[in-house]
N, C-alpha and C. Protein backbone atom coordinates (compact mmCIF):
# COMPACT_ATOMS: atom_id res chain seq x y z
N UNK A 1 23.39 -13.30 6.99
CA UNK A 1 22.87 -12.53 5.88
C UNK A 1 22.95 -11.05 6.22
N UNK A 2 23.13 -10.20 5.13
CA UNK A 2 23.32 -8.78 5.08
C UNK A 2 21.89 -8.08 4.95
N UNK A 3 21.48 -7.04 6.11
CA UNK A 3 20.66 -6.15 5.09
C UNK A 3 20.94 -6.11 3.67
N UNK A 4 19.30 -5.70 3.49
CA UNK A 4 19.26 -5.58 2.01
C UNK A 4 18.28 -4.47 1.08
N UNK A 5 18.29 -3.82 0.41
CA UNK A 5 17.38 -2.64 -0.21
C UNK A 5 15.98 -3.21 0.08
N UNK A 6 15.22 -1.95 0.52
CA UNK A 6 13.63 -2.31 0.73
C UNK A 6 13.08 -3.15 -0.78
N UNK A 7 13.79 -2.53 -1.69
CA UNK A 7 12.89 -2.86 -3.00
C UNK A 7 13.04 -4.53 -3.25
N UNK A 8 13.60 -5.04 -2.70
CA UNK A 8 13.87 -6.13 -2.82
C UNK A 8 13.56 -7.23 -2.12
N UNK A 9 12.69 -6.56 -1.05
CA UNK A 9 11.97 -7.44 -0.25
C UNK A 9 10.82 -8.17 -1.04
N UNK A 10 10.41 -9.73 -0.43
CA UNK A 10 9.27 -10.32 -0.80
C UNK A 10 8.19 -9.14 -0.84
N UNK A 11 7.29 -9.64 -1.26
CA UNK A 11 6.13 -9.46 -1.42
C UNK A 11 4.82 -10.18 -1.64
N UNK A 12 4.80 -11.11 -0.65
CA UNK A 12 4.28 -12.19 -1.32
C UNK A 12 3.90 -12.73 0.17
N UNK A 13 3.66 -11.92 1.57
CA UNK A 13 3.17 -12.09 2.72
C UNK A 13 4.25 -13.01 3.54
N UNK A 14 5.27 -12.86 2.88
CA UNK A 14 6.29 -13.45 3.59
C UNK A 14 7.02 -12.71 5.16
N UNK A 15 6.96 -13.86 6.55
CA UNK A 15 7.61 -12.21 7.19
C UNK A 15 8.83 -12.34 7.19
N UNK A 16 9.17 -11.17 7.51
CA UNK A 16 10.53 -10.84 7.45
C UNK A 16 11.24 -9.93 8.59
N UNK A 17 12.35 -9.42 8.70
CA UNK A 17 12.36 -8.74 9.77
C UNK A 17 13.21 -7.35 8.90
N UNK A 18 12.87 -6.50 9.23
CA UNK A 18 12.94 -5.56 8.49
C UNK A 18 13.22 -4.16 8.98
N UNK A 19 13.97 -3.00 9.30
CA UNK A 19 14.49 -1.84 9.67
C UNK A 19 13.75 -0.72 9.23
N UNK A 20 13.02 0.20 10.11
CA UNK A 20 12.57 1.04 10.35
C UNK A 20 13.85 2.47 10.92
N UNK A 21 13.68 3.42 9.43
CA UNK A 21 14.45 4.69 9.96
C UNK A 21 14.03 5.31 10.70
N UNK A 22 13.13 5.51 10.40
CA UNK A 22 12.08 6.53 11.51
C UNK A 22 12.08 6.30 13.02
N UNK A 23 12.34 4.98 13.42
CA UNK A 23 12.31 5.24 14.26
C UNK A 23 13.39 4.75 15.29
N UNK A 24 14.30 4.20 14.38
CA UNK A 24 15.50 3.49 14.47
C UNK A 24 15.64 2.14 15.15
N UNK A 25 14.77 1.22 14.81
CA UNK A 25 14.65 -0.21 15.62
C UNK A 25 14.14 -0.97 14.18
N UNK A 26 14.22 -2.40 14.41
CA UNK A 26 13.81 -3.36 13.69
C UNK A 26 12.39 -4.33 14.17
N UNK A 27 11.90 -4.70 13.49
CA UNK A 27 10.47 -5.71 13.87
C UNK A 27 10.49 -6.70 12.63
N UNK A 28 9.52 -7.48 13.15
CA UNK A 28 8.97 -8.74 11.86
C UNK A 28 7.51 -7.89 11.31
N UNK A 29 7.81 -8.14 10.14
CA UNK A 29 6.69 -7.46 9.18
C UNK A 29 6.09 -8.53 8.33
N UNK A 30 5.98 -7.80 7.28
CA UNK A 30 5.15 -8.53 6.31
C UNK A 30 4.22 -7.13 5.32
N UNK A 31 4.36 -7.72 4.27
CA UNK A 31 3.95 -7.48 3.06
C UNK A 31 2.25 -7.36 2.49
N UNK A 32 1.30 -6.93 2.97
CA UNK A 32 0.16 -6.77 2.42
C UNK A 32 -0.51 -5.90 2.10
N UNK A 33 -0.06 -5.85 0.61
CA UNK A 33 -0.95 -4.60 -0.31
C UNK A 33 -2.12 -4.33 -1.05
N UNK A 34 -2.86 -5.58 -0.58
CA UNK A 34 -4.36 -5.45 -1.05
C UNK A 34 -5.36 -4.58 -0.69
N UNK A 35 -4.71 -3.74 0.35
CA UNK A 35 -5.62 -2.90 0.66
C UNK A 35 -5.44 -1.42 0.21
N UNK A 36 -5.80 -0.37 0.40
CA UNK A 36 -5.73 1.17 0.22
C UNK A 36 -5.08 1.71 1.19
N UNK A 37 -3.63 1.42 1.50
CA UNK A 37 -3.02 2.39 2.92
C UNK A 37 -1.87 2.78 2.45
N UNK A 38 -1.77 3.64 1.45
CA UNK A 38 -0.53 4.11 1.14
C UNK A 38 0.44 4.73 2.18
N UNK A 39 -0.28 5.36 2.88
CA UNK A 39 0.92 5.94 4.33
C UNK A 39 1.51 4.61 5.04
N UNK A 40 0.92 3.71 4.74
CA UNK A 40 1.48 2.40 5.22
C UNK A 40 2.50 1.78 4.73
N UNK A 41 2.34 2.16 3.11
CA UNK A 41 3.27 1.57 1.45
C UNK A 41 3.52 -0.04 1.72
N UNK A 42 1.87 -0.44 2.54
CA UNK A 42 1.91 -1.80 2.02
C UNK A 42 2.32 -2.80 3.23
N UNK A 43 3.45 -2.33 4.22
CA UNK A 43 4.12 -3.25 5.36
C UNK A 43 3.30 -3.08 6.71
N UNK A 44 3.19 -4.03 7.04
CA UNK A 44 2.71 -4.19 8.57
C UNK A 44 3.72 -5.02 9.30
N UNK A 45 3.32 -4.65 10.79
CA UNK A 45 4.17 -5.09 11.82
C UNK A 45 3.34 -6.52 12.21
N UNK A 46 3.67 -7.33 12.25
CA UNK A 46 3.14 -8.85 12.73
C UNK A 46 1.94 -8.64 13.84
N UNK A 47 2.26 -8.01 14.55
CA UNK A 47 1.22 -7.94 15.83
C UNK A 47 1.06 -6.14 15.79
N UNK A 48 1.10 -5.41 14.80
CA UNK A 48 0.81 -4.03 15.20
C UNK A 48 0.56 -3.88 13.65
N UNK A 49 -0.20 -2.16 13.54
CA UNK A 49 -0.10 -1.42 12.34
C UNK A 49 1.36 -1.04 12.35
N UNK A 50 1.83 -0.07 11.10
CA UNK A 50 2.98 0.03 10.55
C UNK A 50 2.58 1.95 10.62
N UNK A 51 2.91 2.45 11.84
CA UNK A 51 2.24 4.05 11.43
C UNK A 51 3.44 4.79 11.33
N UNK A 52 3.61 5.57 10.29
CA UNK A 52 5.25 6.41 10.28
C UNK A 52 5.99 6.01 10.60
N UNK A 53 6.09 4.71 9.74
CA UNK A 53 7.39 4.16 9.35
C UNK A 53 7.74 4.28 8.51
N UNK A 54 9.53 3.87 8.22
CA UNK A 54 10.18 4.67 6.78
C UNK A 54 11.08 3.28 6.70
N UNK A 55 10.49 2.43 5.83
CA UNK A 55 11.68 0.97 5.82
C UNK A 55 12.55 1.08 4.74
N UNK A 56 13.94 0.69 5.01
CA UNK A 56 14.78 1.40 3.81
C UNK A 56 15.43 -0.11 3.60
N UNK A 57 15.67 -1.38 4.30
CA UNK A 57 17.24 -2.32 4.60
C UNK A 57 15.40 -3.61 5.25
N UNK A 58 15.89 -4.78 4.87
CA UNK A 58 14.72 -5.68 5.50
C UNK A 58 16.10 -7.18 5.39
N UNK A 59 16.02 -8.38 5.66
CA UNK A 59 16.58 -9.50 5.84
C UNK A 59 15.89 -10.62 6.08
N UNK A 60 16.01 -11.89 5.63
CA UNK A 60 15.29 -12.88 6.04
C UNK A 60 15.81 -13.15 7.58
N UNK A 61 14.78 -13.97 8.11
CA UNK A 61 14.30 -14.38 9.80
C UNK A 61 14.86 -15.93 9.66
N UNK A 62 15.62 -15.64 10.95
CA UNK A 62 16.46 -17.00 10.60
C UNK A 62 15.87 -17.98 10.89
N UNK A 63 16.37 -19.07 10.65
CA UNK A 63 15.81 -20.65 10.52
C UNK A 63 15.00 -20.85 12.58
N UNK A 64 14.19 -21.15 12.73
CA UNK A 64 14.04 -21.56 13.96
C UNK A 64 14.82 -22.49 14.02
N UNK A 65 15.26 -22.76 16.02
CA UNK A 65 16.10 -23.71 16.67
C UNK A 65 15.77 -24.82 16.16
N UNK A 66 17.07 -25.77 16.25
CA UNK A 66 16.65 -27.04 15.72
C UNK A 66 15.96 -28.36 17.30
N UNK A 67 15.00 -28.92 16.71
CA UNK A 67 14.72 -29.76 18.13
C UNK A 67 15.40 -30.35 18.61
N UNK A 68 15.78 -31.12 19.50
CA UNK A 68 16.76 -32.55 20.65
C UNK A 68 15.93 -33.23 20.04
């Protein structure tokens, strides 16, 4: 699968793995806008806050390994 426009990412607490300009690396995020953090615009990092980040390109997380 190809990157793809931020706007087009889930939204719906799905994670995803997703590209950060700012700081030029990728992480697994996720989508939660129930709260008031606009400097955030909504994305968090799985195990971190999301601080001055600029996500432009996000992709789905591939299938986990299959078992033996």
């Amino acid at each position: 699968m190809e990157w793809q426009p931020i706007e087009t990412a889930p939204k719906d607490g799905t994670k995803i793995l997703i590209w950060d300009d700012l700081n030029g690396e990728h992480s697994i995020a996720f989508f939660h806008g129930d709260e008031d953090r606009s400097q955030f615009n909504g994305w968090f990092h799985v195990n971190d806050w999301v601080g001055g980040a600029r996500f432009s390109k996000w992709m789905p997380l591939p299938a986990p390994p299959k078992q033996d």
